[in-house]
Protein backbone atom coordinates (compact mmCIF):
# COMPACT_ATOMS: atom_id res chain seq x y z
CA UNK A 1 78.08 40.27 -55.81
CA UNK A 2 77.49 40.83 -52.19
CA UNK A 3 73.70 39.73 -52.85
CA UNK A 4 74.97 36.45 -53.61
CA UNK A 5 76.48 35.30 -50.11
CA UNK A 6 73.58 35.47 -48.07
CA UNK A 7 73.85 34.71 -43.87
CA UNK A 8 72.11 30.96 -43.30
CA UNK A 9 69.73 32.79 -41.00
CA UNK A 10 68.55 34.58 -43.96
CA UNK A 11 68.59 31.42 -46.63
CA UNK A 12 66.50 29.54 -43.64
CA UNK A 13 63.86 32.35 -43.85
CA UNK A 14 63.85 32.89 -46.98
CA UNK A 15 62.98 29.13 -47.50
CA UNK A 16 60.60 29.21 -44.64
CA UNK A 17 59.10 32.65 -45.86
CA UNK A 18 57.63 30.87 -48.83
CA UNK A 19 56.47 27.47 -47.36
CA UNK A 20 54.05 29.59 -45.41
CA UNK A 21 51.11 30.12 -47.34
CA UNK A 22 48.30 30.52 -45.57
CA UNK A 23 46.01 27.65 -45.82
CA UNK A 24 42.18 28.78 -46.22
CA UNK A 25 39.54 27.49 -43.95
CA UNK A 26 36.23 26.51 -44.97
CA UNK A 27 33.85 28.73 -43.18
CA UNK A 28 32.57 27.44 -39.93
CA UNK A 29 29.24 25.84 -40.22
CA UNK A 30 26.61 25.44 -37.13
CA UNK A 31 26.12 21.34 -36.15
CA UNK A 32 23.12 20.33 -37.22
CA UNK A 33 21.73 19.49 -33.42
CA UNK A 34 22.20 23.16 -32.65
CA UNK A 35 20.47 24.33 -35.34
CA UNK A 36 17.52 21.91 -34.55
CA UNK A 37 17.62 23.08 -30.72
CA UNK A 38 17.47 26.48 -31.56
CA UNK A 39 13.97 26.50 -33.61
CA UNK A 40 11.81 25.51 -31.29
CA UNK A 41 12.92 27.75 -27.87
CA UNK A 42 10.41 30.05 -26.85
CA UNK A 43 11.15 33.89 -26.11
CA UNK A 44 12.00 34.06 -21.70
CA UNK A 45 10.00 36.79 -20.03
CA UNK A 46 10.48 40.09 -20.50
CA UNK A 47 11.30 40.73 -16.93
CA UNK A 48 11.63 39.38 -13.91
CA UNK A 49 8.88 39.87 -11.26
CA UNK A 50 11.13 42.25 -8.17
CA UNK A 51 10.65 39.78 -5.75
CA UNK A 52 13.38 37.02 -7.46
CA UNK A 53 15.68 40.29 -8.83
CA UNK A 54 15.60 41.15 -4.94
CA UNK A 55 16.16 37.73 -3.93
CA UNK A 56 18.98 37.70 -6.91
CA UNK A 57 20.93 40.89 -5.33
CA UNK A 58 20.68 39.32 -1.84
CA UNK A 59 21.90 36.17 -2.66
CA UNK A 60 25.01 37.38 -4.62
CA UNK A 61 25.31 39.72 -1.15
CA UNK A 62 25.72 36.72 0.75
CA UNK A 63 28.16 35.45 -1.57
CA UNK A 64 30.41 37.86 -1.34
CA UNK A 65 29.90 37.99 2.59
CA UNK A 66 30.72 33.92 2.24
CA UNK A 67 33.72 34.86 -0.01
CA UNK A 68 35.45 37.20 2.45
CA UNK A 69 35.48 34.66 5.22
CA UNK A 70 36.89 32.38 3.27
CA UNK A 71 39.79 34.51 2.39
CA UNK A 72 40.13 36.03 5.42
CA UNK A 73 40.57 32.36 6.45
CA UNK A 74 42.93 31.76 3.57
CA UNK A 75 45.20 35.19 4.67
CA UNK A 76 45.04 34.45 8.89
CA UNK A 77 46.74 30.38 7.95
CA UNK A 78 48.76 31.41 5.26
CA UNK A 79 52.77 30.85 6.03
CA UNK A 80 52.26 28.84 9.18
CA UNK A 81 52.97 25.39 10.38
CA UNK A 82 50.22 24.15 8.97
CA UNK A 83 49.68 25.83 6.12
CA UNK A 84 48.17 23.08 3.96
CA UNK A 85 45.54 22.22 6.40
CA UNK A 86 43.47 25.13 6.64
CA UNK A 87 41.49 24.04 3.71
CA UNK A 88 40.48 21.12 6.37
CA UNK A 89 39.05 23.46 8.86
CA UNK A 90 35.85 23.14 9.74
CA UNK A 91 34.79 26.47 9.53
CA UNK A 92 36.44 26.85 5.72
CA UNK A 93 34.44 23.65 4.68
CA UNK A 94 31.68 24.96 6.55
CA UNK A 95 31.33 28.14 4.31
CA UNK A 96 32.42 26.43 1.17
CA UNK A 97 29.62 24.25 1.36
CA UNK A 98 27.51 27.77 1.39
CA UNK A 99 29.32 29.20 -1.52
CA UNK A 100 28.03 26.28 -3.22
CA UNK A 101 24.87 26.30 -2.09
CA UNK A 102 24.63 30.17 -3.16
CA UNK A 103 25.69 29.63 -6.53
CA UNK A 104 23.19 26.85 -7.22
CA UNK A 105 20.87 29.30 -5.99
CA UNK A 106 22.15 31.95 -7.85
CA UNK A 107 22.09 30.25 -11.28
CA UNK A 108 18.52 28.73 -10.77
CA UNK A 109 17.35 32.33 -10.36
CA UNK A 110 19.18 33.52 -13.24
């Protein structure tokens, strides 16, 4: 008899409980444009020659060099008068415009 008086928390999930079936999804099917771009690509070199891997690792050296400054920037304004400016500086906008440079760099090479 106890059975009988269920809680509303438990009649709400026990209506909820069975309005969730799980709805099937048709398997995922490639686009027909990436199919077509996919046939004709060539295999990339085996290697690189050690020159470019070289001028790879030194370029993602100076990246991190170019990163540091600009934190170090970041940490030396941060919580000061002028707090919101030091993304103005010259120097920050100096190296970002390095950073960028470096990444272009880095993802021709790659």
């Amino acid at each position: 008899m106890a059975a009988r008086f269920a809680t509303y928390a438990q009649r709400i999930k026990n209506k909820s409980g069975s309005a969730r079936k799980p709805t099937s999804r048709p398997a995922a099917k490639a686009p027909a444009v990436a199919a077509a771009k996919t046939v004709p690509v060539e295999a990339p070199p085996p290697a690189a020659p050690p020159s470019a891997s070289g001028e790879l690792q030194r370029l993602k050296d100076d990246l991190q060099r170019v990163n540091r400054e600009i934190s170090k920037i970041a940490r030396e304004t941060r919580g000061g008068p002028d707090a919101a400016r030091h993304s103005q500086l010259p120097e920050k906008q100096q190296l970002l415009g390095q950073k960028q440079d470096l990444e272009r760099k880095i993802r021709a090479l790659s």
